[in-house]
PDB file of N, CA and C in Angstrom:
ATOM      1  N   UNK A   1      27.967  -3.311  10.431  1.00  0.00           N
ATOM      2  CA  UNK A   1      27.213  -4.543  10.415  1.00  0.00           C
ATOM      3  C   UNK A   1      27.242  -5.122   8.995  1.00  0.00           C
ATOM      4  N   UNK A   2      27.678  -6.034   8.693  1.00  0.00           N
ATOM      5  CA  UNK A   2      27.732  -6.867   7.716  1.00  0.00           C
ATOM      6  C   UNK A   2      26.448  -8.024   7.575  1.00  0.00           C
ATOM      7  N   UNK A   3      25.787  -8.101   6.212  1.00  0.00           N
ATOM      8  CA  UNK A   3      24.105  -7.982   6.078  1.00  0.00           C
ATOM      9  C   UNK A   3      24.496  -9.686   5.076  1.00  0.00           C
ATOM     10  N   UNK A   4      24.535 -10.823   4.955  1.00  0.00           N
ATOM     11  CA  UNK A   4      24.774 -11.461   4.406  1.00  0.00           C
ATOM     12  C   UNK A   4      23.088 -11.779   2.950  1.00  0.00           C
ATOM     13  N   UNK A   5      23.547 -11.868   2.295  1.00  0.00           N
ATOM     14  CA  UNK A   5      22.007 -12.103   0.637  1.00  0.00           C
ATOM     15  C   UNK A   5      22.929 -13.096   0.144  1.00  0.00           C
ATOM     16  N   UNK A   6      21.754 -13.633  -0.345  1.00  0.00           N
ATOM     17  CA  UNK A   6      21.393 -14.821  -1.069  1.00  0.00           C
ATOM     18  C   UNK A   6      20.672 -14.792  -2.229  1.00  0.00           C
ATOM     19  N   UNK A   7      21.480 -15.032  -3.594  1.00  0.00           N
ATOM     20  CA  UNK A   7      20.564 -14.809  -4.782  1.00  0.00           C
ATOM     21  C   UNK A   7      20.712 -15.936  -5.287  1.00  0.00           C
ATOM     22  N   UNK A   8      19.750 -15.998  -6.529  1.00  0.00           N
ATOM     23  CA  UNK A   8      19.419 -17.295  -7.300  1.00  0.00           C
ATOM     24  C   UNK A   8      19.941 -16.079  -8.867  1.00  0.00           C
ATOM     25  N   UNK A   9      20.511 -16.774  -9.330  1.00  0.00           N
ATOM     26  CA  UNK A   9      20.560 -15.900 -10.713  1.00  0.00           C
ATOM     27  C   UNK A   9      20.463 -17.424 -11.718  1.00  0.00           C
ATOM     28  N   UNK A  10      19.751 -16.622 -12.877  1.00  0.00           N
ATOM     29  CA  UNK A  10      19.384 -17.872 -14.396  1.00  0.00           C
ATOM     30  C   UNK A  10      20.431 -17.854 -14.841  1.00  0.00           C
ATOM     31  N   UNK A  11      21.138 -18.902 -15.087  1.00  0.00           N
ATOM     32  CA  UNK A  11      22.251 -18.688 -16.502  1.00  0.00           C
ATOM     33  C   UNK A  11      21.385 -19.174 -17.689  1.00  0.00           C
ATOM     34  N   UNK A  12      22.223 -18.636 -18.632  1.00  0.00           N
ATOM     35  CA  UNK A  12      21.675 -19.834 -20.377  1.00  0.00           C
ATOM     36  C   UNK A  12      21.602 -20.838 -20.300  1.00  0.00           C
ATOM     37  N   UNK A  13      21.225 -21.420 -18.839  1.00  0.00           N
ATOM     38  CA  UNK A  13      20.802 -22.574 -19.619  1.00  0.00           C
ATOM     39  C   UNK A  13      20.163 -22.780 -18.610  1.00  0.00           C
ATOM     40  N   UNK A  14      19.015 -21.935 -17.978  1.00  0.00           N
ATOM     41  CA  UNK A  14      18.424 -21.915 -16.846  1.00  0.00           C
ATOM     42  C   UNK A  14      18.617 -22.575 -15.915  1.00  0.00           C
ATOM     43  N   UNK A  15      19.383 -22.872 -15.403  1.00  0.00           N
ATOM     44  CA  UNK A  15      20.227 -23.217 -14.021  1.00  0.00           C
ATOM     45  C   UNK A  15      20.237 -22.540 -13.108  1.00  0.00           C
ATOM     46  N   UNK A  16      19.780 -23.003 -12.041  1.00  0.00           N
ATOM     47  CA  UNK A  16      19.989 -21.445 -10.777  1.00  0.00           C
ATOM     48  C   UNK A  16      21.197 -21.551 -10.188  1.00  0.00           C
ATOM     49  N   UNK A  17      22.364 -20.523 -10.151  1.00  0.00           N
ATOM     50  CA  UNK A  17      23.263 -20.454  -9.392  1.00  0.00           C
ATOM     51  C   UNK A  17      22.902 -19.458  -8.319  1.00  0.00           C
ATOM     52  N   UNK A  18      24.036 -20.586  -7.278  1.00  0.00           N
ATOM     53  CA  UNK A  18      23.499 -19.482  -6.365  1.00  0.00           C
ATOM     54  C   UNK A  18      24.854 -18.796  -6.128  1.00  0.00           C
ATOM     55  N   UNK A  19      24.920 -17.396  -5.722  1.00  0.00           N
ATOM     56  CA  UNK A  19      25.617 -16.400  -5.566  1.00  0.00           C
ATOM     57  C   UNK A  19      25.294 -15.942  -3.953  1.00  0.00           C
ATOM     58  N   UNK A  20      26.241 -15.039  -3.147  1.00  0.00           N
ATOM     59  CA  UNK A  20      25.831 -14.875  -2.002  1.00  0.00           C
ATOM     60  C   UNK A  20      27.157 -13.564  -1.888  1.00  0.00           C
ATOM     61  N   UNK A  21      26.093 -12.551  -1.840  1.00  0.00           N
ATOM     62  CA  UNK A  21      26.728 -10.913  -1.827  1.00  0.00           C
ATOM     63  C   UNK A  21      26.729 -11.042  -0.010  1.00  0.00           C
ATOM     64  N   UNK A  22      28.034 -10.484   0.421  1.00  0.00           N
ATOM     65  CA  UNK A  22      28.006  -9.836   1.443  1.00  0.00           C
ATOM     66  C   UNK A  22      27.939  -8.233   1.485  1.00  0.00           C
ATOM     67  N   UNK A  23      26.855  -7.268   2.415  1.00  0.00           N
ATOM     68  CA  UNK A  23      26.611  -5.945   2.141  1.00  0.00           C
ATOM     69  C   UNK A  23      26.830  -5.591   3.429  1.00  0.00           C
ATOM     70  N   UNK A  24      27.977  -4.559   3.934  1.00  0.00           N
ATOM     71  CA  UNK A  24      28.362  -3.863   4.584  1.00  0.00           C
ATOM     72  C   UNK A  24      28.200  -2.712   4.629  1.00  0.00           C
ATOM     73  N   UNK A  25      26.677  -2.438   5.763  1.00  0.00           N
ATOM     74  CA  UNK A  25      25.692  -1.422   5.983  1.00  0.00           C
ATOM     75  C   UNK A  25      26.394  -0.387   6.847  1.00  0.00           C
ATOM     76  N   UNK A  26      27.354  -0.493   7.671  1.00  0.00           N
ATOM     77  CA  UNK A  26      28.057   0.414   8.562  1.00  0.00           C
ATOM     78  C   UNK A  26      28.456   1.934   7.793  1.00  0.00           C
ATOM     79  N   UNK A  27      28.956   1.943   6.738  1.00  0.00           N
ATOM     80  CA  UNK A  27      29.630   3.501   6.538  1.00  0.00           C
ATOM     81  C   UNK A  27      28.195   4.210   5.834  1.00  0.00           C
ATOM     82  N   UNK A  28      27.266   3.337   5.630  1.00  0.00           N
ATOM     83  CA  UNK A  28      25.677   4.108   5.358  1.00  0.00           C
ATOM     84  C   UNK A  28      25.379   4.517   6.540  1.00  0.00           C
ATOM     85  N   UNK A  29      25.182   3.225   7.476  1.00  0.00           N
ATOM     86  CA  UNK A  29      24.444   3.673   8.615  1.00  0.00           C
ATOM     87  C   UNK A  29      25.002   5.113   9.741  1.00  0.00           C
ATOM     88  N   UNK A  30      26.722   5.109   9.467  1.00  0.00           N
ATOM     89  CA  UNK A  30      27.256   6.013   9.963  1.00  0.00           C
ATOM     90  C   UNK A  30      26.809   7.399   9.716  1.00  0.00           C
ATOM     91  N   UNK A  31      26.978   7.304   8.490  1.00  0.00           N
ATOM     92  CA  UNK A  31      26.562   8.299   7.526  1.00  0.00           C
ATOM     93  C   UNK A  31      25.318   9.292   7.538  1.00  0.00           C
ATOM     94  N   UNK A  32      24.648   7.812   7.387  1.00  0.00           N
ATOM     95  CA  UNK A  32      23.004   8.435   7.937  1.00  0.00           C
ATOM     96  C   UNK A  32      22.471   8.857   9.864  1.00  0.00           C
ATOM     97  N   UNK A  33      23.677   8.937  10.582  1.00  0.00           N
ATOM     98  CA  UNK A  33      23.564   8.946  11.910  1.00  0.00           C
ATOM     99  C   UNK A  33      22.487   7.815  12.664  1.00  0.00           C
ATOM    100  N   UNK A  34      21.845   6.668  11.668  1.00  0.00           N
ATOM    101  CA  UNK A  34      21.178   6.011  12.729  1.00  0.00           C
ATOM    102  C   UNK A  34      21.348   5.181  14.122  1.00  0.00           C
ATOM    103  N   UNK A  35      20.401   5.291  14.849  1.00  0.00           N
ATOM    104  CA  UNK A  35      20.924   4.672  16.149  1.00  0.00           C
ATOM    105  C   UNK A  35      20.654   3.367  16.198  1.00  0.00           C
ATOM    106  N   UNK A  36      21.064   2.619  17.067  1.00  0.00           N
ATOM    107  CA  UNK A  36      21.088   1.401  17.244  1.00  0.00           C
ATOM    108  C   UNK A  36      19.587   0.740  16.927  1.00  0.00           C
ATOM    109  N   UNK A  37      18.501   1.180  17.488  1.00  0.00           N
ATOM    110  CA  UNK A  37      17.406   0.288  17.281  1.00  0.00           C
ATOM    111  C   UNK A  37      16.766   0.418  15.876  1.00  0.00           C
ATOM    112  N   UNK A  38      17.026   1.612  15.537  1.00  0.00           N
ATOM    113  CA  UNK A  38      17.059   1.871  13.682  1.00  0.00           C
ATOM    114  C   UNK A  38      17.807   0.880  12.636  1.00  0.00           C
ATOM    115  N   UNK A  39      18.699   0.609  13.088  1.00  0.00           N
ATOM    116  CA  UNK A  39      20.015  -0.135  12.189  1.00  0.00           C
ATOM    117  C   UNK A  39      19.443  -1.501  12.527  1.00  0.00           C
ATOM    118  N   UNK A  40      18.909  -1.991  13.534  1.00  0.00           N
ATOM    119  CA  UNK A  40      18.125  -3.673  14.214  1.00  0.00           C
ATOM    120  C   UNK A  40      17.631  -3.342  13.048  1.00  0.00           C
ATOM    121  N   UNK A  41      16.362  -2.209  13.200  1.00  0.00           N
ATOM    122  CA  UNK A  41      14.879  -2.735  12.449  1.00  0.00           C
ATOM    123  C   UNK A  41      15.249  -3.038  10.838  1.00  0.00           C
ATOM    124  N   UNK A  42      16.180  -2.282  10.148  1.00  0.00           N
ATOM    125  CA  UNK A  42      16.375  -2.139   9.207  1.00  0.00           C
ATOM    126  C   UNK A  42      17.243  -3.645   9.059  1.00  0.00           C
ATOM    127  N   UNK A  43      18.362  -3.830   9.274  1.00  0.00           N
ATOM    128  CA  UNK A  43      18.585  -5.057   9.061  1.00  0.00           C
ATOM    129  C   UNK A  43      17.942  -6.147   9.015  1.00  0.00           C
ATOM    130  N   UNK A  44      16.841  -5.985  10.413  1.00  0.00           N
ATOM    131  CA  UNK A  44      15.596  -7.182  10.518  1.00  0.00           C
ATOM    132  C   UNK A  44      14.758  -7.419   9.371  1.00  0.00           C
ATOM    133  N   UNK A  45      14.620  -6.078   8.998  1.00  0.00           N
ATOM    134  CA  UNK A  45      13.854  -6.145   7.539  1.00  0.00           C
ATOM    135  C   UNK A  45      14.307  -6.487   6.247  1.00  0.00           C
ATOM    136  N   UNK A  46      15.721  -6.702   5.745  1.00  0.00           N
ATOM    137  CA  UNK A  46      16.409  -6.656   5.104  1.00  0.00           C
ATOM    138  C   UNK A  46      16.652  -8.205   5.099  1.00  0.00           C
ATOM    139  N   UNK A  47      16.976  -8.301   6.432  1.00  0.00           N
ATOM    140  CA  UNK A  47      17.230 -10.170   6.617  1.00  0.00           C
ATOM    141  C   UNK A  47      15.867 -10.784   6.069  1.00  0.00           C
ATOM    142  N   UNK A  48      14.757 -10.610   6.678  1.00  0.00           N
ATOM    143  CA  UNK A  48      13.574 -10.809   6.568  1.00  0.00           C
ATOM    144  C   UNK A  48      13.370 -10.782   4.831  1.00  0.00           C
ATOM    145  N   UNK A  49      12.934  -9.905   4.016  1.00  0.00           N
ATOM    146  CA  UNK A  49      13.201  -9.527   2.903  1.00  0.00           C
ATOM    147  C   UNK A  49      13.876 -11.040   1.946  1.00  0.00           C
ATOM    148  N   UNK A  50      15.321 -11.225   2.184  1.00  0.00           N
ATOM    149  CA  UNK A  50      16.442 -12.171   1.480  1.00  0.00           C
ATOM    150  C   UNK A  50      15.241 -13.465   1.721  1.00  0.00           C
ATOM    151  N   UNK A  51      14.682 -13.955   2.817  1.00  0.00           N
ATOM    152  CA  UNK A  51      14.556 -15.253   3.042  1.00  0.00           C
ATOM    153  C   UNK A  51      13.485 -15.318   2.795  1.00  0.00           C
ATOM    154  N   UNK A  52      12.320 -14.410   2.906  1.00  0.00           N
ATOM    155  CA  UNK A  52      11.105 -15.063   1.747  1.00  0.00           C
ATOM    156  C   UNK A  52      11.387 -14.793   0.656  1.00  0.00           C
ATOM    157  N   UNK A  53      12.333 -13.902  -0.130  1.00  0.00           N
ATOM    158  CA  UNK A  53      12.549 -13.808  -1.051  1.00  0.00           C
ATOM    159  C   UNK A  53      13.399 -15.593  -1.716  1.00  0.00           C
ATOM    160  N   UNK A  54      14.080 -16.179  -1.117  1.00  0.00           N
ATOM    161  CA  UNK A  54      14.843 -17.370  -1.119  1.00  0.00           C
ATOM    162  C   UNK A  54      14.061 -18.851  -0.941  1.00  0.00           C
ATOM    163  N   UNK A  55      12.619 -18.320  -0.234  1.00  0.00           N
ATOM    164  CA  UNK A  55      11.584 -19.531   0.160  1.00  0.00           C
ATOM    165  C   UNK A  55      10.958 -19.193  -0.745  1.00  0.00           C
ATOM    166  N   UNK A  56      10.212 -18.069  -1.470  1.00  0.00           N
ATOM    167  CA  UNK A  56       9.619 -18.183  -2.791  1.00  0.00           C
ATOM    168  C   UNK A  56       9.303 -18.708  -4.163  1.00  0.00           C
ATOM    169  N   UNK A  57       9.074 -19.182  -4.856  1.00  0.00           N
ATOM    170  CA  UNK A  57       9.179 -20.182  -6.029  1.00  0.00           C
ATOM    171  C   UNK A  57       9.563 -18.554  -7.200  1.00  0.00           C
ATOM    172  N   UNK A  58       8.433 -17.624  -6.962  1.00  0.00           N
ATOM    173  CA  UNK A  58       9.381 -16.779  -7.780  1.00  0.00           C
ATOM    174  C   UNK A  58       9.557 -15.496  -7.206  1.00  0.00           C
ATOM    175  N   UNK A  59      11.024 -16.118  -6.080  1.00  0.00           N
ATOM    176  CA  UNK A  59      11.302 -14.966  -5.035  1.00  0.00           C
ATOM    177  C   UNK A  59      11.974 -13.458  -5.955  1.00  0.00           C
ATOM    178  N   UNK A  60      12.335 -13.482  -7.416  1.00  0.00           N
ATOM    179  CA  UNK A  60      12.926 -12.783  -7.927  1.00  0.00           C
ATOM    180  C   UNK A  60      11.689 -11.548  -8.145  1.00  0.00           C
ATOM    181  N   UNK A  61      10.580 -11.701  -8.373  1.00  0.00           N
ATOM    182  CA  UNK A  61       9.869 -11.132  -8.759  1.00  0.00           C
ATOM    183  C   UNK A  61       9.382 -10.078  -7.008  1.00  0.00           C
ATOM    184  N   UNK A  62       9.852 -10.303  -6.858  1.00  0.00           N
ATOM    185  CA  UNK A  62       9.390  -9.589  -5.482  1.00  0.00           C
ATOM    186  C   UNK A  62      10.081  -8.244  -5.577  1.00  0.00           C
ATOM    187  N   UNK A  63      10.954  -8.353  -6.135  1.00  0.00           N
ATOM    188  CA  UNK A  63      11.898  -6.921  -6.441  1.00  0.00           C
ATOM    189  C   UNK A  63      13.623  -7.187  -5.786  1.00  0.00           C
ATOM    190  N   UNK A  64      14.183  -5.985  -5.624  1.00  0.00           N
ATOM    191  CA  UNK A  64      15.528  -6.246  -5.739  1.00  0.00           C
ATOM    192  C   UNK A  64      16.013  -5.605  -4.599  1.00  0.00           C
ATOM    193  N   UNK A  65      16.873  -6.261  -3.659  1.00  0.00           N
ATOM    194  CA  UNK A  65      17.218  -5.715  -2.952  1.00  0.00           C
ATOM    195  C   UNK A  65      18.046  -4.130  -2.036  1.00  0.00           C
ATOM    196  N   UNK A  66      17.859  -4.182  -3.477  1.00  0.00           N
ATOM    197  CA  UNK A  66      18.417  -2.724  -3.882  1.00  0.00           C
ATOM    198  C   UNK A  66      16.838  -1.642  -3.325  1.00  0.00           C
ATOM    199  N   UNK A  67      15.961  -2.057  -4.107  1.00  0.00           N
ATOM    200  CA  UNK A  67      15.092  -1.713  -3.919  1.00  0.00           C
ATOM    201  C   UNK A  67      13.893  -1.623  -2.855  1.00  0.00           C
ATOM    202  N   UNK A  68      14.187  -2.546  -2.311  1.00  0.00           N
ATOM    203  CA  UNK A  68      13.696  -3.253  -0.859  1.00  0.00           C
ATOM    204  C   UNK A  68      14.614  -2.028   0.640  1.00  0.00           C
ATOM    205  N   UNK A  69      15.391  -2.530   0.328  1.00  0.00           N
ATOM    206  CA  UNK A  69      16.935  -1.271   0.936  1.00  0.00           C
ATOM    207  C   UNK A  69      15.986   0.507   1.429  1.00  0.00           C
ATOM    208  N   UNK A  70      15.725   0.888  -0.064  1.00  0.00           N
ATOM    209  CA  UNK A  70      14.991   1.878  -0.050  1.00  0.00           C
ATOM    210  C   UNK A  70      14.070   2.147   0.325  1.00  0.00           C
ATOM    211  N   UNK A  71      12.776   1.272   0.146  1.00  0.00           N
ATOM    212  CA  UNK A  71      11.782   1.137   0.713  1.00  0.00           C
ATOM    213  C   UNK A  71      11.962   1.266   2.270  1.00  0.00           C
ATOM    214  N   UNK A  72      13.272   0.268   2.616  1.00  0.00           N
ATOM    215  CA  UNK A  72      13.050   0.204   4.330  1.00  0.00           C
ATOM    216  C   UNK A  72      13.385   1.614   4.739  1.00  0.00           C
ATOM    217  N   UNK A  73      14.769   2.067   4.470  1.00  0.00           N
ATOM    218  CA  UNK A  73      14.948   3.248   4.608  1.00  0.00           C
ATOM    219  C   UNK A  73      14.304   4.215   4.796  1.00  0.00           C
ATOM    220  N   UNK A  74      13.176   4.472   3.526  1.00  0.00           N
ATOM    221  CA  UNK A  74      11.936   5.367   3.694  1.00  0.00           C
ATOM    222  C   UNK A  74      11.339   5.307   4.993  1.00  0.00           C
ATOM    223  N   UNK A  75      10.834   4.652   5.135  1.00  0.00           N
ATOM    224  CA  UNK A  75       9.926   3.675   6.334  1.00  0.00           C
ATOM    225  C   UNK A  75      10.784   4.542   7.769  1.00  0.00           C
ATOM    226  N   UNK A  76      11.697   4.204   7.642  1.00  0.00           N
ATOM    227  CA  UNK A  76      12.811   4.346   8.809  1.00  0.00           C
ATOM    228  C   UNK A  76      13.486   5.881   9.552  1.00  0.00           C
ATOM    229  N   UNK A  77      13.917   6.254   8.271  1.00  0.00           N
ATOM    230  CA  UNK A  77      14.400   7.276   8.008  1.00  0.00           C
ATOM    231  C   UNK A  77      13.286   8.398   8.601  1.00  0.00           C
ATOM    232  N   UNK A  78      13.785   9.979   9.132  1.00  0.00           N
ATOM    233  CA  UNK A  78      13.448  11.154   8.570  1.00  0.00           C
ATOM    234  C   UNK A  78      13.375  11.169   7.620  1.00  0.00           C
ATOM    235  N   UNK A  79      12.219  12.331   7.108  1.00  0.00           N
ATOM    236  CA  UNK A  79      12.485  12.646   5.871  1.00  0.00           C
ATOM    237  C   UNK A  79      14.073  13.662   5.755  1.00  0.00           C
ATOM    238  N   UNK A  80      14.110  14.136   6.327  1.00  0.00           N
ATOM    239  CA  UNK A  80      15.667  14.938   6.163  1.00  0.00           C
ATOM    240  C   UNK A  80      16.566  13.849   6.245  1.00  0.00           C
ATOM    241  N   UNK A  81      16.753  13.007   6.550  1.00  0.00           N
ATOM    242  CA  UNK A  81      17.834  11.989   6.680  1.00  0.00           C
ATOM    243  C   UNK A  81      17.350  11.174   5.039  1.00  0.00           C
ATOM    244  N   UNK A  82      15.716  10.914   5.284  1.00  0.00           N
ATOM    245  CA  UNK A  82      16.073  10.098   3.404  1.00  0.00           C
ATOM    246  C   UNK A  82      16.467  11.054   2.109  1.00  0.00           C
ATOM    247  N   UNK A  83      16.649  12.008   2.832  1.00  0.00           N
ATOM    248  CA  UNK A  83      16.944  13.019   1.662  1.00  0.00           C
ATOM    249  C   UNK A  83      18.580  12.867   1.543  1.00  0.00           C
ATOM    250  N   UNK A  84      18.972  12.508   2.614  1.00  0.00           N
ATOM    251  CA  UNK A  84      20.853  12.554   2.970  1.00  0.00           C
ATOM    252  C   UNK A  84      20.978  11.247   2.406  1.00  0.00           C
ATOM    253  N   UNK A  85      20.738  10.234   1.921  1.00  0.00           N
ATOM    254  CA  UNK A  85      20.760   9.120   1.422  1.00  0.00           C
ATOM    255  C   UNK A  85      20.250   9.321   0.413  1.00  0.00           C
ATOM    256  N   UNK A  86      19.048   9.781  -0.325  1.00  0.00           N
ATOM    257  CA  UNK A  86      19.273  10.080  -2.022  1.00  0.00           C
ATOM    258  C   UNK A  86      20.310  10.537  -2.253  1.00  0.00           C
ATOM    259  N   UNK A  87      20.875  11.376  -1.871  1.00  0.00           N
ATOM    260  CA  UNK A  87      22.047  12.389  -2.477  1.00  0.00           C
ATOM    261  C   UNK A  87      23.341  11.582  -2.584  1.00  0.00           C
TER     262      UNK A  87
END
């Protein structure tokens, strides 16, 4: 599953560009054996996540998707499985 984000980044001369990472969750999700309604919620949350983060005035401060990622994971995950994803 391919997860499409949307960032605002500052340049020097405070300008927002926008940038747009595509994140291809499949060889995690493989990885981590989740099943189908696991991989929904997590994406749902993830999608969810990008777009108030994008409707926000200071959506940056909300944290990083990187970080958000983890959080859901936790949430989601076994603990034996979030342990297979720290590693």
């Amino acid at each position: 599953m391919i997860l499409n984000f949307v960032f605002f980044i500052l340049t020097p001369l405070a300008v927002k560009t926008l940038v747009t990472v595509k994140t291809d969750n499949s060889r995690m999700t493989t990885e981590l054996k989740m099943i189908n309604d696991r991989i929904q919620s997590f994406e749902n949350a993830m999608k969810d996540f990008t777009t108030r983060q994008q409707k926000t005035a200071n959506g940056e401060m909300m944290g990083t998707v990187n970080g958000q990622r983890d959080r859901q994971l936790e949430k989601i995950l076994s603990k034996e499985r979030y342990s297979v994803y720290e590693s």
